[in-house]
C-alpha atoms as a PDB file:
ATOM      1  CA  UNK A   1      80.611-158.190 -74.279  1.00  0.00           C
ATOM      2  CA  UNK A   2      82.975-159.670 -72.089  1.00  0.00           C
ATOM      3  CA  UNK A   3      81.644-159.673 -68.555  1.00  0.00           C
ATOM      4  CA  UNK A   4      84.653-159.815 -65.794  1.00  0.00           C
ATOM      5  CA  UNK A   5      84.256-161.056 -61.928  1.00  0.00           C
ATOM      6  CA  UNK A   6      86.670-160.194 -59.514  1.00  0.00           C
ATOM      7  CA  UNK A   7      88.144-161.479 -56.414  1.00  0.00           C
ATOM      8  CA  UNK A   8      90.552-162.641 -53.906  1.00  0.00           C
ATOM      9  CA  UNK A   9      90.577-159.091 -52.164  1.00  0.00           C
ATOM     10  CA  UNK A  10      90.986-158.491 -48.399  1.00  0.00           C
ATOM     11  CA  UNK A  11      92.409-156.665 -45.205  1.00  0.00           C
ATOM     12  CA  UNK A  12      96.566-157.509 -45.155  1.00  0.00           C
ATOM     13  CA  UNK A  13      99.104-156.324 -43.104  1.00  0.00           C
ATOM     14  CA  UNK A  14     102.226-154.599 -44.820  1.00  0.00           C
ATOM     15  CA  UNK A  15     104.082-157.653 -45.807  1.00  0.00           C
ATOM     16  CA  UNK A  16     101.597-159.295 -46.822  1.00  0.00           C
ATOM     17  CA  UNK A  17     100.251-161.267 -49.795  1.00  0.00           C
ATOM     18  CA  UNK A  18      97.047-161.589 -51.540  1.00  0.00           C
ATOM     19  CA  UNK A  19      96.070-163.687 -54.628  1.00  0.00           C
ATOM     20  CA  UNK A  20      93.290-161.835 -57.196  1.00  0.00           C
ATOM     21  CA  UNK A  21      91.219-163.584 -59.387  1.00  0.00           C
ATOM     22  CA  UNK A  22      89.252-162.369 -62.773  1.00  0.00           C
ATOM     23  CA  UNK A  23      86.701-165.177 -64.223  1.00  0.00           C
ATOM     24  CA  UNK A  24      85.539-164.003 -67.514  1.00  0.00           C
ATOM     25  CA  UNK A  25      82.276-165.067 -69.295  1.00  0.00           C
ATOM     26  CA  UNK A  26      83.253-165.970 -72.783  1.00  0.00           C
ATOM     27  CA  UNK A  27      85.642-167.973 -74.694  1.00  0.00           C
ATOM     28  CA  UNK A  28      86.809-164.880 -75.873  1.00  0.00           C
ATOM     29  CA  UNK A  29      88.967-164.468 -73.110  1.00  0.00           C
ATOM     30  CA  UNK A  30      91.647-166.351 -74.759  1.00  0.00           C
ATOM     31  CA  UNK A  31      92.182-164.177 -77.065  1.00  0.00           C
ATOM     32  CA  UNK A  32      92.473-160.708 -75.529  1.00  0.00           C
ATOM     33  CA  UNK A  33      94.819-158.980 -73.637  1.00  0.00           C
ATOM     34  CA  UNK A  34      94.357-158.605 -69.839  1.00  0.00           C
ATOM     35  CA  UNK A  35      95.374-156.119 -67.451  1.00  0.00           C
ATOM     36  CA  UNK A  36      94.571-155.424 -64.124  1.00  0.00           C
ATOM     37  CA  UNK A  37      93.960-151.662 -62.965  1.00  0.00           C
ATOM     38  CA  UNK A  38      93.531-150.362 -59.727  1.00  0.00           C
ATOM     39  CA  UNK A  39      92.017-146.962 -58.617  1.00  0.00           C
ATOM     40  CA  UNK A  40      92.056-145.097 -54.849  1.00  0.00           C
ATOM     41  CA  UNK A  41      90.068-142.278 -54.077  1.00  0.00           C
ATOM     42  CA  UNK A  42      90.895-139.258 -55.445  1.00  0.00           C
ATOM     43  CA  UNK A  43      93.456-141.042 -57.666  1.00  0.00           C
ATOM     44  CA  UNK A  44      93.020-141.972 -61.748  1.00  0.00           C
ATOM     45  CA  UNK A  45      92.829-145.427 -62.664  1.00  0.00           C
ATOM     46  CA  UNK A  46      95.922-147.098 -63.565  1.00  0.00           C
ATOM     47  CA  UNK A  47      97.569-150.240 -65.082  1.00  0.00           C
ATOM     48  CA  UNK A  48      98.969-152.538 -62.343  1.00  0.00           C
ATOM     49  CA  UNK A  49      99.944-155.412 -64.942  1.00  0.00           C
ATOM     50  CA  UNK A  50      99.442-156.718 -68.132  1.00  0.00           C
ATOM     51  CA  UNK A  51      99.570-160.191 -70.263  1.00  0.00           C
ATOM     52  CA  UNK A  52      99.601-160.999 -73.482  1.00  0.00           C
ATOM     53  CA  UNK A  53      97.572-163.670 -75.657  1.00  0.00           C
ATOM     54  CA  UNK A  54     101.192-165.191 -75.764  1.00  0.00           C
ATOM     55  CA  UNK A  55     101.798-164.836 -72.302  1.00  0.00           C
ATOM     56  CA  UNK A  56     104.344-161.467 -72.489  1.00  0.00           C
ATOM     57  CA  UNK A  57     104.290-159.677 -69.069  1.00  0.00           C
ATOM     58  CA  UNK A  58     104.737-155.799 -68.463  1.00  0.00           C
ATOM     59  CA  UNK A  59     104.241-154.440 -64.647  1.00  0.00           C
ATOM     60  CA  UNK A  60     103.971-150.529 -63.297  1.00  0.00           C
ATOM     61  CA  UNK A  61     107.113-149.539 -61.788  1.00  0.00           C
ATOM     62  CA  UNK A  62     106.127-149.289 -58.626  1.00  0.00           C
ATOM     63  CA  UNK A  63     104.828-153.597 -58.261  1.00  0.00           C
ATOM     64  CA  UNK A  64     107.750-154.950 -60.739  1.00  0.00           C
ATOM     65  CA  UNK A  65     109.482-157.912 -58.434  1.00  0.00           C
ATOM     66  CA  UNK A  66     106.095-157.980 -56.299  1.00  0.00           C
ATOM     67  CA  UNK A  67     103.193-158.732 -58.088  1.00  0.00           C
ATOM     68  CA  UNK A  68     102.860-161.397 -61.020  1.00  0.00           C
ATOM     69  CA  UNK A  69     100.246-161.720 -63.513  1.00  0.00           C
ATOM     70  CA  UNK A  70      99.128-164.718 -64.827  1.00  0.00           C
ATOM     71  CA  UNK A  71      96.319-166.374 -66.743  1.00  0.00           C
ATOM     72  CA  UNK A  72      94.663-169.725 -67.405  1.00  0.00           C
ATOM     73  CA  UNK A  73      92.687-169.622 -70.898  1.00  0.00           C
ATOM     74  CA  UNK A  74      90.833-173.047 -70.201  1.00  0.00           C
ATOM     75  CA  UNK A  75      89.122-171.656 -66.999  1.00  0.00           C
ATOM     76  CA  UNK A  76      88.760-167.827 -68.561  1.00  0.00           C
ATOM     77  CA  UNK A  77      90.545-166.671 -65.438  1.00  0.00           C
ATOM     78  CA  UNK A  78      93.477-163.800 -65.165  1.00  0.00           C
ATOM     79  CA  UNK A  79      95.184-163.988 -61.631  1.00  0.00           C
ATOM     80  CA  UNK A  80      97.340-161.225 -59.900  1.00  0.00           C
ATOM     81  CA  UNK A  81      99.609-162.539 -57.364  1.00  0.00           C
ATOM     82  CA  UNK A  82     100.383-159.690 -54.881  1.00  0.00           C
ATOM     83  CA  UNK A  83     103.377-160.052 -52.279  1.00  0.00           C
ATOM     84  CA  UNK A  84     105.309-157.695 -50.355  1.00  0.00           C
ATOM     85  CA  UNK A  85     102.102-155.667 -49.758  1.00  0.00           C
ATOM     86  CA  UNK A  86     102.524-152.118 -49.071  1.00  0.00           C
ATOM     87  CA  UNK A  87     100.188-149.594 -47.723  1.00  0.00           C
ATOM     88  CA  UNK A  88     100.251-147.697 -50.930  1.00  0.00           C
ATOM     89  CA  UNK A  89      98.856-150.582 -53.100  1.00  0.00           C
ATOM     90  CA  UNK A  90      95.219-150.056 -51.211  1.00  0.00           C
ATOM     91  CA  UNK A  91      92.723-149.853 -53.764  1.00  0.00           C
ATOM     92  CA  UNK A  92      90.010-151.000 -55.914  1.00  0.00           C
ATOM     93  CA  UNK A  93      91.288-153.779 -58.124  1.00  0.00           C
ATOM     94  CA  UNK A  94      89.880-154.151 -61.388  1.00  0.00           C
ATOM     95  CA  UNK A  95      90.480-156.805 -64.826  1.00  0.00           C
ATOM     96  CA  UNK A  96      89.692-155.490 -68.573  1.00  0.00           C
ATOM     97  CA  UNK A  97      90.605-156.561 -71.185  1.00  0.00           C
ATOM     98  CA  UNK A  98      92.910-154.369 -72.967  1.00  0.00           C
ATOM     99  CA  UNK A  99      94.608-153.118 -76.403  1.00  0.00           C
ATOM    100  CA  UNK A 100      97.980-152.841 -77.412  1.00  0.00           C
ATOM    101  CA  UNK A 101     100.140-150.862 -77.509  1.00  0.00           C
ATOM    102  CA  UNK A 102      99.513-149.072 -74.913  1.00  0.00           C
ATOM    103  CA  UNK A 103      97.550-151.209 -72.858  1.00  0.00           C
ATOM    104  CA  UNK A 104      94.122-149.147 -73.363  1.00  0.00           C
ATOM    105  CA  UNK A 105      91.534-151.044 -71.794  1.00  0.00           C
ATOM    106  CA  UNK A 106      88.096-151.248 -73.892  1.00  0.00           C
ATOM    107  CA  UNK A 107      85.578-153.553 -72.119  1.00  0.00           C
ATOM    108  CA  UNK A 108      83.231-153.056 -69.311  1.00  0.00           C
ATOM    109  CA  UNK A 109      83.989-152.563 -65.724  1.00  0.00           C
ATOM    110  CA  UNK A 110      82.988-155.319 -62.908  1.00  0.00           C
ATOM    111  CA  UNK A 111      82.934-154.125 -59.638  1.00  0.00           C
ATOM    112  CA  UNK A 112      86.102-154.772 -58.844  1.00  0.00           C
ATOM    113  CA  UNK A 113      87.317-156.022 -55.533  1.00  0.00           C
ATOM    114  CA  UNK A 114      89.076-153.948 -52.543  1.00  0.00           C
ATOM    115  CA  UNK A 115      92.574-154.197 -51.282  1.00  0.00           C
ATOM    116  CA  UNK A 116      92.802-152.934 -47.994  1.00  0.00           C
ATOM    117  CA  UNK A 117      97.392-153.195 -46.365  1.00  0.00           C
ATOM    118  CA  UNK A 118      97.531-151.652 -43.271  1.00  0.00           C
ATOM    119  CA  UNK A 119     100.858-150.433 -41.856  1.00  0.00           C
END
């Protein structure tokens, strides 16, 4: 089982940018699929961006042209590069790894870390 650490969360004002981080455990990173969720209260869990083992990209709506994905296989590490911050992308940030199509994540939750844009 893969087990997934993430980081780089904080308190940013609108217009802001923060840089996530996901170290994985295993080698087996490098060949899964990543995405990174997020989930607010009351609110269901949802795909914020994806990558490929080949490095294809797909992005919700709502982050295209703000946020980019990216990963490093030789340090086991997915990163989320959030700009533009908006008070609507507060939540709990999350990694999995995830299947295709449809980007269904299968692995085991960390604890995610917290996103907090003020307005």
């Amino acid at each position: 089982q893969l087990q997934l650490v993430e980081s780089g969360g904080g308190l940013v004002q609108a217009g802001g940018s923060l840089r996530l981080s996901c170290a994985a455990s295993r080698s087996i990173f490098s060949i899964s699929h990543m995405g990174w969720y997020r989930q607010a209260p009351g609110k269901q869990r949802e795909l914020v961006a994806g990558i490929t083992t080949g490095g294809n990209t797909n992005y919700a709506d709502s982050v295209k042209g703000r946020f980019t994905i990216s990963r490093d296989n030789g340090k086991n590490t997915v990163y989320l590069q959030m700009n533009s911050l908006k008070p609507e992308d507060t939540s709990v940030y999350y990694c999995n790894p995830s299947r295709l199509p449809g980007w269904a994540p299968f692995g085991s939750w960390g604890q995610g870390t917290q996103v907090t844009v003020s307005s």
